[in-house]
C-alpha atoms as a PDB file:
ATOM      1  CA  UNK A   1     -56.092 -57.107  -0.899  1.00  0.00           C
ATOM      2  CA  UNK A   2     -58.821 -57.292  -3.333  1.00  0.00           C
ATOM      3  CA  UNK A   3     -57.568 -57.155  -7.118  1.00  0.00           C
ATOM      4  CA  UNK A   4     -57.813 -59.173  -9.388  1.00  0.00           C
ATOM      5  CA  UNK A   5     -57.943 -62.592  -6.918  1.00  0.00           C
ATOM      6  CA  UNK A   6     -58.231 -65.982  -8.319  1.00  0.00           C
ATOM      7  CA  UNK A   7     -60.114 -67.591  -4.926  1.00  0.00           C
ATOM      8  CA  UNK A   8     -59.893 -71.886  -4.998  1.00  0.00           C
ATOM      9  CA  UNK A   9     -63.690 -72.923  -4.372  1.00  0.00           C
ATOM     10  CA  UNK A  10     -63.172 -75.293  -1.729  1.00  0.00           C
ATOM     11  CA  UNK A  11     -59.956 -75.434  -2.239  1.00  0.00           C
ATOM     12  CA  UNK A  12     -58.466 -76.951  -5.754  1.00  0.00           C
ATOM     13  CA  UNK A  13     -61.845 -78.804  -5.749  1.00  0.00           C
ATOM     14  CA  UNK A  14     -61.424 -80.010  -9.633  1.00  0.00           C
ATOM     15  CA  UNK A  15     -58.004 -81.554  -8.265  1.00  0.00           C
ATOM     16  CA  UNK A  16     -58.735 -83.400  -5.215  1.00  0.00           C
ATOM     17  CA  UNK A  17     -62.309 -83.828  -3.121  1.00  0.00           C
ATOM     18  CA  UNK A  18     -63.262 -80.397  -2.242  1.00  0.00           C
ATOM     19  CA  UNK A  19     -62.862 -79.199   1.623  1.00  0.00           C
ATOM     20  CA  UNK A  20     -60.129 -81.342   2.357  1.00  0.00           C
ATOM     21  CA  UNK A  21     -56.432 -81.017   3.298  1.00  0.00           C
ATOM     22  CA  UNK A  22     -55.258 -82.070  -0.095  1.00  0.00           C
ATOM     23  CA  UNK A  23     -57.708 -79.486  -2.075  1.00  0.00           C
ATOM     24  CA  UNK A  24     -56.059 -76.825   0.463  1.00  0.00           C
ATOM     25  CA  UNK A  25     -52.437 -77.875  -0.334  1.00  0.00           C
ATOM     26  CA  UNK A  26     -53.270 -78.125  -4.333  1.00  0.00           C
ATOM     27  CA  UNK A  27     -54.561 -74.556  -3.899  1.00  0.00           C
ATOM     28  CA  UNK A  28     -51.024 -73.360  -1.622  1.00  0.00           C
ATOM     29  CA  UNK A  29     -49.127 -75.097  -4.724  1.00  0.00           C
ATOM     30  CA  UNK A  30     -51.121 -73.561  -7.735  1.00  0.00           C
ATOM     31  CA  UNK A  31     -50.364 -70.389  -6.653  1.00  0.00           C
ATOM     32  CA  UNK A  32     -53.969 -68.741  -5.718  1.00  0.00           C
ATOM     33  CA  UNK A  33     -54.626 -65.844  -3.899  1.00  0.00           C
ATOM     34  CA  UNK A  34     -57.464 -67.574  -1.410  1.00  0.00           C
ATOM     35  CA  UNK A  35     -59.301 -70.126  -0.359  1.00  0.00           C
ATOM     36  CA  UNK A  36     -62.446 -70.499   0.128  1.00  0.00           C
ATOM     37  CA  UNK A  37     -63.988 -72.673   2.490  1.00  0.00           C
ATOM     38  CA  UNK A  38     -66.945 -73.825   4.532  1.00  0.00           C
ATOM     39  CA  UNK A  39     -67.768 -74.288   8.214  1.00  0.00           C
ATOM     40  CA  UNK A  40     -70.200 -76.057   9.583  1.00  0.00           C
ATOM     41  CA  UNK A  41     -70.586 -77.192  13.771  1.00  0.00           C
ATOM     42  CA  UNK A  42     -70.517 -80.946  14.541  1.00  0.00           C
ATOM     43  CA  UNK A  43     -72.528 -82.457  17.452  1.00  0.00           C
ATOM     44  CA  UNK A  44     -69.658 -81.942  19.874  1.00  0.00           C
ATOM     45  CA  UNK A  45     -68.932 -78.745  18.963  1.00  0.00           C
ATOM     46  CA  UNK A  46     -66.234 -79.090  16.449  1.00  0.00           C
ATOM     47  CA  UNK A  47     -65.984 -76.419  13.770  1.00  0.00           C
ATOM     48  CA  UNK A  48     -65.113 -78.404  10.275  1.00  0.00           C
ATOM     49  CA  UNK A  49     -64.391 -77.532   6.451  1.00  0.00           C
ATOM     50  CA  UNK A  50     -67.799 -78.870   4.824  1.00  0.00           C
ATOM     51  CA  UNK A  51     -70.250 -77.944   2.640  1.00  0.00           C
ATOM     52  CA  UNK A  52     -73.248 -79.973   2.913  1.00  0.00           C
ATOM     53  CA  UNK A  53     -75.071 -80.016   5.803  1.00  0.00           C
ATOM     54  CA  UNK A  54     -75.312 -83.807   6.287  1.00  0.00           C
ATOM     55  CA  UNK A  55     -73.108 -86.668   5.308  1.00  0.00           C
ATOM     56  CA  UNK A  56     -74.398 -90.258   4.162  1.00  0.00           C
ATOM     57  CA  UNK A  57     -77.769 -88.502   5.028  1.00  0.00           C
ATOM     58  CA  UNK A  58     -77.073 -87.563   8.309  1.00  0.00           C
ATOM     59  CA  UNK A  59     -77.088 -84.579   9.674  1.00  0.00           C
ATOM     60  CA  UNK A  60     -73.911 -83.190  10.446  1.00  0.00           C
ATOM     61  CA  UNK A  61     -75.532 -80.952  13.479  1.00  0.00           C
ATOM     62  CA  UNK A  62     -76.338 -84.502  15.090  1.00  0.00           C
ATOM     63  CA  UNK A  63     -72.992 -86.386  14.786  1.00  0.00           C
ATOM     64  CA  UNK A  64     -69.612 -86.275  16.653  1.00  0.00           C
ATOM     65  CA  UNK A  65     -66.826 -85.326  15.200  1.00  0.00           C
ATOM     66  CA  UNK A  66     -65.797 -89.199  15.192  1.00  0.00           C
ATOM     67  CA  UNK A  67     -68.494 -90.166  13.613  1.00  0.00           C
ATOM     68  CA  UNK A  68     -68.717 -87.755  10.935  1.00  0.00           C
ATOM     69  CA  UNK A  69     -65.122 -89.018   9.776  1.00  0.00           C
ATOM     70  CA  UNK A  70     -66.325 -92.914  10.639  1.00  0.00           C
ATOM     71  CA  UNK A  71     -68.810 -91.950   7.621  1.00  0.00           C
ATOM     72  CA  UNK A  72     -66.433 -89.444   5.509  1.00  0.00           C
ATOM     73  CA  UNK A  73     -63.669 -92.817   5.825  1.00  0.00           C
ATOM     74  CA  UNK A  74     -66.076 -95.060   4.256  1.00  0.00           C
ATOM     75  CA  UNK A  75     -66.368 -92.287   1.158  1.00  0.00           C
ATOM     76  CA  UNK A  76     -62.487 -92.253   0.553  1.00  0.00           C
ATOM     77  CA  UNK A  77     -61.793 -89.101   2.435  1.00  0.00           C
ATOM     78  CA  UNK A  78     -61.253 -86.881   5.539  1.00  0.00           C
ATOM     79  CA  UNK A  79     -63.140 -84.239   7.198  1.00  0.00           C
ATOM     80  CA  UNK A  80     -61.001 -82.025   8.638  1.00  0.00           C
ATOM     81  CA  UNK A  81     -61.638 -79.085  11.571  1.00  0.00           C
ATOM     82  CA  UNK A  82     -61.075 -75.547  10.688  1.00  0.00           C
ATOM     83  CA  UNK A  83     -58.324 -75.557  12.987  1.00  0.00           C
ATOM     84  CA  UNK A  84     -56.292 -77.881  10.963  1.00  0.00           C
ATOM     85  CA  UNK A  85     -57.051 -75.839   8.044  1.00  0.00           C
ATOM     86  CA  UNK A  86     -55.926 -72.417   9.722  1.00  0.00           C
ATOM     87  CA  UNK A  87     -52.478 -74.401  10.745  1.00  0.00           C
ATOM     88  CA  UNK A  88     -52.283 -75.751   7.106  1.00  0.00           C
ATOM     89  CA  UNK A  89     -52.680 -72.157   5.457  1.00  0.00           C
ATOM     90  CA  UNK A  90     -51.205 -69.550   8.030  1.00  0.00           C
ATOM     91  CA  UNK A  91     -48.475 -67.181   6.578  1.00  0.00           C
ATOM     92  CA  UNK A  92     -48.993 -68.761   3.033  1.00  0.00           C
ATOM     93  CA  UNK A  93     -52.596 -67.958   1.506  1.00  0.00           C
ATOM     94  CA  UNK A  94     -55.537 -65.651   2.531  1.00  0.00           C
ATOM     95  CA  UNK A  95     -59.023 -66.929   3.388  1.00  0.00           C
ATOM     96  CA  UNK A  96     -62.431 -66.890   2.388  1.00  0.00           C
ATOM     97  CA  UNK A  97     -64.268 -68.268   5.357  1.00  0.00           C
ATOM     98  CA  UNK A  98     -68.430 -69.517   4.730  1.00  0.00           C
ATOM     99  CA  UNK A  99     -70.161 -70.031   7.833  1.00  0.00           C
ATOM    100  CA  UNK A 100     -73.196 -71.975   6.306  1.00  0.00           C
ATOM    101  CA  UNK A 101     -75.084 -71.527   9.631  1.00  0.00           C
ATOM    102  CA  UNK A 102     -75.723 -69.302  12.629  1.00  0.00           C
ATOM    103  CA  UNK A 103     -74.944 -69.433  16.220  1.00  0.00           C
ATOM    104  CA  UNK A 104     -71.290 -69.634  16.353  1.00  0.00           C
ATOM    105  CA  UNK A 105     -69.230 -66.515  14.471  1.00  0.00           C
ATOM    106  CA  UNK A 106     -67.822 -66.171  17.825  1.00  0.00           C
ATOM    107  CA  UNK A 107     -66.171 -69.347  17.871  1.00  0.00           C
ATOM    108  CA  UNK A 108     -65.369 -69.014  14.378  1.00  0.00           C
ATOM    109  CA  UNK A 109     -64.302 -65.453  14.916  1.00  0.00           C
ATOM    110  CA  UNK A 110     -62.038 -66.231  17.598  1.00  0.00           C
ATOM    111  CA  UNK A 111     -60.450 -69.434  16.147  1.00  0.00           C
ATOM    112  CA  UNK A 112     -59.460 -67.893  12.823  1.00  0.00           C
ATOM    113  CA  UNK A 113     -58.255 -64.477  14.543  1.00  0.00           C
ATOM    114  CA  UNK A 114     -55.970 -66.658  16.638  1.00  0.00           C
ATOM    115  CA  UNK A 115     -54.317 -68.206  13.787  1.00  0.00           C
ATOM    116  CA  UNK A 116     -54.477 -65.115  10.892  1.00  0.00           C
ATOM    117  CA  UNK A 117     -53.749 -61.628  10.918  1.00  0.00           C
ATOM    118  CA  UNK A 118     -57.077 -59.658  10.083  1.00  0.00           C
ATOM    119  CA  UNK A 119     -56.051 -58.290   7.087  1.00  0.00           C
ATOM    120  CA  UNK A 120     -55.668 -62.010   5.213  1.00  0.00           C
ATOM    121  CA  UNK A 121     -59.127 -63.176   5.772  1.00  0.00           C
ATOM    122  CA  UNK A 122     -62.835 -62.733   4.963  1.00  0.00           C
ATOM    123  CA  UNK A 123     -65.887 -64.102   6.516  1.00  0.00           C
ATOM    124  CA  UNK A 124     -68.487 -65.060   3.805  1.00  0.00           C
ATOM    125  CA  UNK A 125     -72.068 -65.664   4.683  1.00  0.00           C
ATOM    126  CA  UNK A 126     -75.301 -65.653   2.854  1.00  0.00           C
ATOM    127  CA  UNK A 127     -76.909 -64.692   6.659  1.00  0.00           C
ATOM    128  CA  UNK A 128     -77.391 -61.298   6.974  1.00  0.00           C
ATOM    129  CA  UNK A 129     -77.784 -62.152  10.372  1.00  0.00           C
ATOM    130  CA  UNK A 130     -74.207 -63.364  10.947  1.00  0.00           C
ATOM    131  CA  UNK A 131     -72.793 -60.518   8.885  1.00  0.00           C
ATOM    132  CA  UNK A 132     -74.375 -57.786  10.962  1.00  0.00           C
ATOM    133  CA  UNK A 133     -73.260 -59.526  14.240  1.00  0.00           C
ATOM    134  CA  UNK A 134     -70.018 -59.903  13.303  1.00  0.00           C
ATOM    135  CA  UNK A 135     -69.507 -56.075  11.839  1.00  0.00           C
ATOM    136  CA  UNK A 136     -70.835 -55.035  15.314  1.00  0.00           C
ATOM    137  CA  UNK A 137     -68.386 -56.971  17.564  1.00  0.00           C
ATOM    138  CA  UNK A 138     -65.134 -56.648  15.257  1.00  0.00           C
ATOM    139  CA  UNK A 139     -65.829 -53.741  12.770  1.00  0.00           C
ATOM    140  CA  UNK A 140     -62.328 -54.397  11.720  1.00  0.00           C
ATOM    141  CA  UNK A 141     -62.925 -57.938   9.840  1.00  0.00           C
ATOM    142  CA  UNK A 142     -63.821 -58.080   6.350  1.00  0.00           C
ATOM    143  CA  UNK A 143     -67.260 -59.429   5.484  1.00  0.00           C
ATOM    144  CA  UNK A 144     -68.988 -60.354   1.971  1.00  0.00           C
ATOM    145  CA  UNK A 145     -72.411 -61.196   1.676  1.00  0.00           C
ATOM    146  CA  UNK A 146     -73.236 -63.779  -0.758  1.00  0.00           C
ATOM    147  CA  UNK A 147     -75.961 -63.204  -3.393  1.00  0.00           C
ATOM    148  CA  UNK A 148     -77.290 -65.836  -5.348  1.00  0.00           C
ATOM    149  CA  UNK A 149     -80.741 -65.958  -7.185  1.00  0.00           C
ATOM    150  CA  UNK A 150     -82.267 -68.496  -5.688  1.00  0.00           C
ATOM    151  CA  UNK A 151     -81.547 -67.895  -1.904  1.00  0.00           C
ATOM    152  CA  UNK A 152     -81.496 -64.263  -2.240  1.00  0.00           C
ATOM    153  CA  UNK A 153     -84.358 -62.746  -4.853  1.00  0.00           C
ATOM    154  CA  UNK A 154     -85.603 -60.204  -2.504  1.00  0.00           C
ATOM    155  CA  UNK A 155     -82.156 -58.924  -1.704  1.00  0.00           C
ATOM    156  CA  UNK A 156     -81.604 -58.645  -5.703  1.00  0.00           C
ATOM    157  CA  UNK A 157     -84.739 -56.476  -6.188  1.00  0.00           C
ATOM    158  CA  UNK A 158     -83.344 -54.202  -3.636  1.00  0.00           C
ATOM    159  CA  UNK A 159     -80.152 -54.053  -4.709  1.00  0.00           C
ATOM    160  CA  UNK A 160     -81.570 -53.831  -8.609  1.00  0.00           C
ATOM    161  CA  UNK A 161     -83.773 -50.488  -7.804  1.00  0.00           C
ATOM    162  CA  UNK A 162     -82.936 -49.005  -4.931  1.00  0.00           C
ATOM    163  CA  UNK A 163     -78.986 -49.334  -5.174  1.00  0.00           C
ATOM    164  CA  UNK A 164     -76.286 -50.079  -2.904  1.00  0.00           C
ATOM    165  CA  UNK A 165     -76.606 -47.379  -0.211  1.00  0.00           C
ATOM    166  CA  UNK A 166     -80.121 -47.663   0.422  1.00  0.00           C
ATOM    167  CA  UNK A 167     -80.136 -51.584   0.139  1.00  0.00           C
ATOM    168  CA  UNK A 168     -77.301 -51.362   3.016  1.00  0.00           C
ATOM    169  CA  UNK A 169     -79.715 -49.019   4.604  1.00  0.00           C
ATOM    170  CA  UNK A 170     -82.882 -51.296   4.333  1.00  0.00           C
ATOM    171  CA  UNK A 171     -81.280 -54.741   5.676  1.00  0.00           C
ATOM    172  CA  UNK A 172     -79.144 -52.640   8.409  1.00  0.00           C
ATOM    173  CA  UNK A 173     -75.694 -54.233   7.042  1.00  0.00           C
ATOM    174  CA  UNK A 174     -72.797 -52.556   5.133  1.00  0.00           C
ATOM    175  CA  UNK A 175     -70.463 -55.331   3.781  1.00  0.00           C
ATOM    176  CA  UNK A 176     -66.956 -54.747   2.805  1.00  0.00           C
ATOM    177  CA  UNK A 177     -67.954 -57.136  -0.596  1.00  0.00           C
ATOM    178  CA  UNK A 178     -70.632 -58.425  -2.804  1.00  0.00           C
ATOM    179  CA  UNK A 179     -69.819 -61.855  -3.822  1.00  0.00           C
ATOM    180  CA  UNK A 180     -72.367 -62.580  -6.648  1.00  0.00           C
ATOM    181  CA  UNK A 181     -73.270 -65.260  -7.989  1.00  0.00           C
ATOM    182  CA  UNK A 182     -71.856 -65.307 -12.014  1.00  0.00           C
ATOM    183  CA  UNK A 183     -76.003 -65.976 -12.709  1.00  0.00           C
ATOM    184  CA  UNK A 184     -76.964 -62.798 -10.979  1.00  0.00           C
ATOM    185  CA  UNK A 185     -74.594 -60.489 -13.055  1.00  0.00           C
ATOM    186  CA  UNK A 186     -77.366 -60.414 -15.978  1.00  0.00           C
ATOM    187  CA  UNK A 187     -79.384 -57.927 -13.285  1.00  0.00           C
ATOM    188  CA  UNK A 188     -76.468 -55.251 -13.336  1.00  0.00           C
ATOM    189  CA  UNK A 189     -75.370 -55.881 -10.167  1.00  0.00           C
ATOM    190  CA  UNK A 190     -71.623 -55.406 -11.483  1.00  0.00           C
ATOM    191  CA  UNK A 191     -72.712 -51.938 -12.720  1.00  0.00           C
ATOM    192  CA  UNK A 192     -74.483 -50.919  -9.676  1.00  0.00           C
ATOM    193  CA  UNK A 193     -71.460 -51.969  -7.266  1.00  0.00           C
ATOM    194  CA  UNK A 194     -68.673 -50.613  -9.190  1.00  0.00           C
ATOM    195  CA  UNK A 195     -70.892 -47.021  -9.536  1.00  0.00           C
ATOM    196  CA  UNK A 196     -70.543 -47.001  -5.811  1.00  0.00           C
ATOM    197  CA  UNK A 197     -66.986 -48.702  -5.401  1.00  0.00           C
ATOM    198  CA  UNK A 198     -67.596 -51.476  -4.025  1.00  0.00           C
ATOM    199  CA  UNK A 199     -65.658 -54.576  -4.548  1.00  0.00           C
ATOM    200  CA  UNK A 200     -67.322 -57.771  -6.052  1.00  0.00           C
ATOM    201  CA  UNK A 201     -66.247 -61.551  -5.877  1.00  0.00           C
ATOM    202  CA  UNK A 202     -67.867 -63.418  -8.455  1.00  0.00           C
ATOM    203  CA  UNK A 203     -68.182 -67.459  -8.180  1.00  0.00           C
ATOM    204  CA  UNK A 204     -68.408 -69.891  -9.083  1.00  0.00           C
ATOM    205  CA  UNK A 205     -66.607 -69.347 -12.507  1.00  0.00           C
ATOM    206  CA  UNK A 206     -65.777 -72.623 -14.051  1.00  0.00           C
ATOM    207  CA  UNK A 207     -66.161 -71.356 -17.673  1.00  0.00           C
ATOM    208  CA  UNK A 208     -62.587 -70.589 -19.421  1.00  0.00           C
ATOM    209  CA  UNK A 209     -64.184 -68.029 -21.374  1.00  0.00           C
ATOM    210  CA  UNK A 210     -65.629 -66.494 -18.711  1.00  0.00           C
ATOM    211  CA  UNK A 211     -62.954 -66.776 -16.603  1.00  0.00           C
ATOM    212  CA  UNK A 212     -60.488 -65.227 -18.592  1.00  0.00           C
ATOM    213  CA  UNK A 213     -63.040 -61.990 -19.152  1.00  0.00           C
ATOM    214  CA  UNK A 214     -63.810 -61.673 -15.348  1.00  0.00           C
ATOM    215  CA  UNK A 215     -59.716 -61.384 -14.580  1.00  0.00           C
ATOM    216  CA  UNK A 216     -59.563 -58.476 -17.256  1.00  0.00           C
ATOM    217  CA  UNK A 217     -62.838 -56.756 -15.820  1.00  0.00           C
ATOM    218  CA  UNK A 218     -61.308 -54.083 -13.421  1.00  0.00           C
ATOM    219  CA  UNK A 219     -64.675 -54.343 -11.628  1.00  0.00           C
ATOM    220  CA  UNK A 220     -64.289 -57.713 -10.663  1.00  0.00           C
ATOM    221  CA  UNK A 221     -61.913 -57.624  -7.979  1.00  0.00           C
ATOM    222  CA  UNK A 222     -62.050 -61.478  -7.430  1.00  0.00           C
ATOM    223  CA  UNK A 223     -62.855 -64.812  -9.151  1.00  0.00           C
ATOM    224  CA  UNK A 224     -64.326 -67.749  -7.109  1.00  0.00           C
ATOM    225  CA  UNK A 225     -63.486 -70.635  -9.249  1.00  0.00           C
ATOM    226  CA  UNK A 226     -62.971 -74.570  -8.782  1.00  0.00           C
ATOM    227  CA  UNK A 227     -60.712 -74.477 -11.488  1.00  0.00           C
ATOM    228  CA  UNK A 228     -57.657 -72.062  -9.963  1.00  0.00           C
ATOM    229  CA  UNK A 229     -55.035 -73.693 -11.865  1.00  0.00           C
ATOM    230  CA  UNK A 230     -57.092 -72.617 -15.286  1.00  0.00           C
ATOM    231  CA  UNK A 231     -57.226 -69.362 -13.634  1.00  0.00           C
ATOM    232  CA  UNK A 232     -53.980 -68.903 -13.063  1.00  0.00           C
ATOM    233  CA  UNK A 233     -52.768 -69.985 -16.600  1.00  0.00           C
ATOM    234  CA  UNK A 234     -55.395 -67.294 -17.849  1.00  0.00           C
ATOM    235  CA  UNK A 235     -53.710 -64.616 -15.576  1.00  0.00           C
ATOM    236  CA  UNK A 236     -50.196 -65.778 -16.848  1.00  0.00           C
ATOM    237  CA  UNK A 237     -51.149 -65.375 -20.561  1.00  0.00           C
ATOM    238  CA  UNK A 238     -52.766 -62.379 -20.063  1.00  0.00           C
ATOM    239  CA  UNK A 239     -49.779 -60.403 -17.875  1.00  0.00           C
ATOM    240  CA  UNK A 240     -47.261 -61.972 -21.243  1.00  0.00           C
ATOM    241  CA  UNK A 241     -49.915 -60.649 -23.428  1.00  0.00           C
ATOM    242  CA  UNK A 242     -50.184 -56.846 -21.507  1.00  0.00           C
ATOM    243  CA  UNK A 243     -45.980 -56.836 -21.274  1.00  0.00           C
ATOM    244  CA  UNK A 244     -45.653 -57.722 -24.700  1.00  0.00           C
ATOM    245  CA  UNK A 245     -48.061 -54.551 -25.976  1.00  0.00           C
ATOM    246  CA  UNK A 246     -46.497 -52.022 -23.727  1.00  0.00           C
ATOM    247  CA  UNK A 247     -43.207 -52.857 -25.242  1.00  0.00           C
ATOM    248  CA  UNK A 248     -44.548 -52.389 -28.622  1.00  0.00           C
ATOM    249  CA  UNK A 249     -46.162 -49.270 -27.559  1.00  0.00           C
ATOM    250  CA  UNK A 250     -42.349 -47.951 -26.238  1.00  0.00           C
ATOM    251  CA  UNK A 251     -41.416 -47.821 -29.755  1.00  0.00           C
END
């Protein structure tokens, strides 16, 4: 499952307007691995694909549904619910899910499970809250805890001196992935997860250079990027590039 991934941030996001049924199709079409999206809870109790958490600077906690896409309508585009999104991707791409927020991993939990096999999915979360809750009710789903250095310092310094095991030990959660934040990767949190096998997603790479390094680094075992179409040119090249030096070594 986890090699070598080129994961659409948002969807295609540098194609169409990220979180949205077109970004999701762009991503199907391109040819990437995952997608990665975010959920947030409306008023009513829909769960949607967005990032922020308001909209024409509302909150989204305090509108409907209705109104959320009254306001998105005005902006040119769509809102839609994760439901439409697990319909849109089922059998054809695997998932990244972010739940931005606490208080409703059930819901999530048993929406997506009712659409995708457990295997093509991941539940992303910078709560270690959610994580933990999630790992004890359905020890079976994949979960990657998002590091980034401005939400997470204190969780860096851990993981910088005391290493993986004893960081897992000290905020009670053992995720299946760290999904670092390209910024953090100065602190040798690569190094540190690959001593201990564990497998990193990196985002979000935009960079060509760096995104063509990062799908050659057998410790990167995924690539959160906006730009999967780059990506996937990158990959292309570099498979013609491997193919054509193992025939030259035959000889």
């Amino acid at each position: 499952m986890l090699t070598n991934k080129i994961i659409a941030h948002r969807g295609a996001s540098n194609c169409a307007k990220e979180n949205t049924i077109e970004a999701y199709e762009k991503a199907i079409e391109i040819g990437a691995d995952f997608i990665e999206f975010d959920v947030r809870i409306t008023k009513d109790g829909e769960l949607i694909s967005h990032h922020d958490p308001m909209i024409a600077n509302q909150a989204i906690s305090q509108l409907s549904f209705a109104e959320i896409n009254s306001l998105a309508g005005k902006q040119g585009f769509r809102v839609p619910t994760v439901e439409e999104v697990l319909r849109l991707t089922r059998n054809k791409i695997k998932l990244a899910v972010e739940l931005k927020e606490e208080g409703y991993e059930e819901k999530v939990l048993a929406l997506v499970m009712g659409y995708i096999k457990i295997d093509n999915f991941v539940i992303l979360s910078f709560n270690v809250s959610s994580l933990r809750w999630i790992k004890s009710k359905y020890p079976g789903v994949k979960t990657g805890l998002l590091l980034s250095k401005k939400k997470n310092n204190y969780l860096i310094i851990l993981l910088r001196f005391f290493g993986i095991l004893v960081f897992h030990k000290l905020i009670r959660l053992t995720p299946d992935i760290l999904a670092l934040q390209w910024e953090t990767l100065k602190f040798g949190l690569l190094q540190i997860a690959a001593k201990q096998g564990k497998p990193v997603f990196v985002w979000t790479v935009n960079d060509q250079k760096m995104i063509g390094e990062f799908l050659n680094d057998n410790r990167v075992h995924g690539i959160i990027t906006d730009k999967p179409d780059l990506a996937r040119k990158l990959l292309a090249i570099s498979g013609q590039r491997s193919a054509v030096s193992s025939q030259r070594s035959a000889f």
